[in-house]
Protein backbone atom coordinates (compact mmCIF):
# COMPACT_ATOMS: atom_id res chain seq x y z
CA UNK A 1 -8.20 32.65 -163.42
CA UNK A 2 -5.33 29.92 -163.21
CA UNK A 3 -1.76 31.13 -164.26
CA UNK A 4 -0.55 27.59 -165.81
CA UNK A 5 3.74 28.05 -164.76
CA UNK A 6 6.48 26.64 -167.30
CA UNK A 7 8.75 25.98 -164.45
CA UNK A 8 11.81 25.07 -166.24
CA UNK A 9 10.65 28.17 -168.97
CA UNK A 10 10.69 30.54 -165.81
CA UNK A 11 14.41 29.25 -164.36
CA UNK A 12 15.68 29.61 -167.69
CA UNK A 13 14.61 32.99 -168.32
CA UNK A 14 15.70 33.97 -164.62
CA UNK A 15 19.15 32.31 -164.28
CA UNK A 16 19.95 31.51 -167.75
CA UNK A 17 20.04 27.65 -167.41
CA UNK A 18 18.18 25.09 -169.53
CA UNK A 19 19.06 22.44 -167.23
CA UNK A 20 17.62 23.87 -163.80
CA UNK A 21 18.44 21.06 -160.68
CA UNK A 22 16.41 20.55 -157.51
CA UNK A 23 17.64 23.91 -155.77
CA UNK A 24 16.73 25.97 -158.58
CA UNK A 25 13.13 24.53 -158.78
CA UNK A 26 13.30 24.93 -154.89
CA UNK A 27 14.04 28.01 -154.97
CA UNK A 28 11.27 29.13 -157.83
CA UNK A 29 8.48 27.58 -155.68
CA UNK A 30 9.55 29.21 -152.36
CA UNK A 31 9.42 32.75 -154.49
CA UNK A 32 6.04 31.84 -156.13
CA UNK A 33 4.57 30.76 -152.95
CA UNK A 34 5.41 33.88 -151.39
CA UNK A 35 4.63 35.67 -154.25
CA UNK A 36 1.10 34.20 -154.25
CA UNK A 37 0.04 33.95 -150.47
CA UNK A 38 -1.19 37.29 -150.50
CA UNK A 39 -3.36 37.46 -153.10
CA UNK A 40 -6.48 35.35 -154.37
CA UNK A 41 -4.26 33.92 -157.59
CA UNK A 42 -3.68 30.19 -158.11
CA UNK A 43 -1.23 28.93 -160.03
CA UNK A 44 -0.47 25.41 -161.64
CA UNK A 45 3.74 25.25 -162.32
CA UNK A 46 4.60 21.98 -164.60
CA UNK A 47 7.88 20.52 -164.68
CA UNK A 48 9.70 18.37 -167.04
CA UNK A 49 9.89 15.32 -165.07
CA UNK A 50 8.57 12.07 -164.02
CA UNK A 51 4.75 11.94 -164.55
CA UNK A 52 2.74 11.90 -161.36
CA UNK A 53 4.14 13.52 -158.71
CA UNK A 54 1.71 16.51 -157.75
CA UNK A 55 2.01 18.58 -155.07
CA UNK A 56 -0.57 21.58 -153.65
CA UNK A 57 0.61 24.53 -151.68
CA UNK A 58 -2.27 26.32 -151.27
CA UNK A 59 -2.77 28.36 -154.20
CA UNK A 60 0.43 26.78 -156.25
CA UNK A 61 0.12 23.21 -157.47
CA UNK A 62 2.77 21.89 -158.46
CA UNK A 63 2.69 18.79 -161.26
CA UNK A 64 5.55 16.42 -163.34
CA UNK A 65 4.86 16.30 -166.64
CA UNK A 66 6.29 13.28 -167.34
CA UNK A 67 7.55 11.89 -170.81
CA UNK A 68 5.97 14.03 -173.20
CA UNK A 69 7.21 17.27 -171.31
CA UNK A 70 5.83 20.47 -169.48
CA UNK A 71 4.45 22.20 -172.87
CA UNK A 72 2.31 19.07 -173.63
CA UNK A 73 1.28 18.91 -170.03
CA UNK A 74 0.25 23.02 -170.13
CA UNK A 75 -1.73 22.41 -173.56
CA UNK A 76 -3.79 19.38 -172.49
CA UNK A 77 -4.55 21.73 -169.36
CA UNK A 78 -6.24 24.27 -171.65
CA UNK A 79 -7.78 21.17 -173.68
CA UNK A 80 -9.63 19.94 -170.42
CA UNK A 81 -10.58 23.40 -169.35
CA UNK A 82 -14.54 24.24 -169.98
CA UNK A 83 -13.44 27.95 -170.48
CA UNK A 84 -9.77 27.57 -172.03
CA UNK A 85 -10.00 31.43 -171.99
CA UNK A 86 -10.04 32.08 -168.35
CA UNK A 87 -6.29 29.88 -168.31
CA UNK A 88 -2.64 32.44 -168.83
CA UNK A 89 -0.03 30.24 -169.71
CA UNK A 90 3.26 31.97 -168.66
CA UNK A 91 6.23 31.02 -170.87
CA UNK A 92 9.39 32.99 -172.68
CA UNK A 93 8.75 29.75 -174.68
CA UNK A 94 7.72 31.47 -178.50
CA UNK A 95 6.19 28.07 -179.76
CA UNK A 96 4.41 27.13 -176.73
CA UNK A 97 2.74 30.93 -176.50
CA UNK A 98 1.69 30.66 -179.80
CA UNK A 99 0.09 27.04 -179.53
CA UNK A 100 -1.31 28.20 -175.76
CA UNK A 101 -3.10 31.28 -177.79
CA UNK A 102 -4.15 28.71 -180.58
CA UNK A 103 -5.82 26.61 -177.82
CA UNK A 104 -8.03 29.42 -176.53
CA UNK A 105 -5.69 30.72 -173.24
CA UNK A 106 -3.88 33.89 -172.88
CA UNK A 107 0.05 34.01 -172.43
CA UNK A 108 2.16 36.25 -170.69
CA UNK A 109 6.07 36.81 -170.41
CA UNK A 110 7.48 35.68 -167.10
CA UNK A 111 8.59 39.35 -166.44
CA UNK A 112 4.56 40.35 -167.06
CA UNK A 113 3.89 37.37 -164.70
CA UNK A 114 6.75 38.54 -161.89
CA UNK A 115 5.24 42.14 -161.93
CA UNK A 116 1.74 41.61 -161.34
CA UNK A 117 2.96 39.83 -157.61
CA UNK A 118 4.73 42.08 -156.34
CA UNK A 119 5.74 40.60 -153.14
CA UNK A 120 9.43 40.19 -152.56
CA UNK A 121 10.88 38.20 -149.99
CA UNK A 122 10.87 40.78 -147.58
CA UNK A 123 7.18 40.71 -147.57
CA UNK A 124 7.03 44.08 -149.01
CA UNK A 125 3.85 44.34 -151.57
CA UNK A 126 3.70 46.51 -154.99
CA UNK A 127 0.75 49.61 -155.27
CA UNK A 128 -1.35 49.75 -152.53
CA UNK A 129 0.20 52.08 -149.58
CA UNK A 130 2.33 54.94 -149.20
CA UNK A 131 4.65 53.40 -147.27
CA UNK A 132 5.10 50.39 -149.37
CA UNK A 133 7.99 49.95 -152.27
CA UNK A 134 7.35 48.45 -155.63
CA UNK A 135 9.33 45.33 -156.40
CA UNK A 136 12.05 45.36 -159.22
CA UNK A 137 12.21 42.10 -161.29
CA UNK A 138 16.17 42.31 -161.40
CA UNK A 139 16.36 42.30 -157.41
CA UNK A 140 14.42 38.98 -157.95
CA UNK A 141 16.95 37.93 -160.41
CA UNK A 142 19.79 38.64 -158.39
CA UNK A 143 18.04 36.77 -155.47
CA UNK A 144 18.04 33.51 -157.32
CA UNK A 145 21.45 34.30 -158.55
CA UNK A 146 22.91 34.27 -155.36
CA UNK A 147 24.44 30.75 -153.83
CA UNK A 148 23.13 31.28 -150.81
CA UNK A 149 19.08 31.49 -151.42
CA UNK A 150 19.83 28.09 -152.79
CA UNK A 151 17.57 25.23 -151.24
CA UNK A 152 20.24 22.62 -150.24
């Protein structure tokens, strides 16, 4: 089951910004990639940007949207797909949930999203062992919040 990522959605709803630059979208892949390595998710993340430039990190992908923006991008995703069910589109985005749902996929909130990885960047993982401490979505927050886990 593909998550399909509004990246510029998820930096706004983490650090508040509309206008996210090249550290902050840094900075959200490094988290998702971490986020996913452990388990057998894959994720798509669109950006507003220039069409064409796609990347793959293992189980991220990473894709510009180009002219007609991320939220296009997302719903022609869930247009191509053969079972538009099996796709979550992850967005704070009200309009784009609702058209994502419309199309056939399920939506989440990006705090649903953040708490069913539950790896931090200290590696520690959510649920299974004794030992092992859940991960709180506002230490996350404050991570990307902080100058200093800033991609340069």
């Amino acid at each position: 089951m593909p998550y399909l990522l509004d990246g510029n959605n998820l930096i706004g709803h983490a650090r508040g910004t509309s206008r996210p630059d090249e550290g902050d979208r840094t900075a959200l892949i490094t988290e998702l990639t971490e986020r996913l390595r452990r388990t057998k998710a894959t994720a798509v993340l669109f950006f507003d940007g220039p069409e064409g430039r796609r990347t793959s990190l293992g189980s991220l992908s990473i894709r510009e949207a180009g002219a007609s923006g991320a939220d296009e991008a997302i719903l022609r995703e869930i247009g191509s797909a053969r079972a538009p069910r099996e796709n979550t589109v992850v967005t704070a985005d009200r309009d784009l949930a609702r058209r994502a749902r419309e199309a056939g996929a399920r939506t989440i909130s990006p705090d649903e999203f953040w708490s069913l990885f539950g790896v931090s960047r200290r590696g520690e993982r959510k649920g299974g062992g004794r030992d092992e401490k859940p991960v709180d979505v506002e230490d996350w927050l404050k991570y990307f919040q902080d100058e200093s886990n800033r991609a340069r």
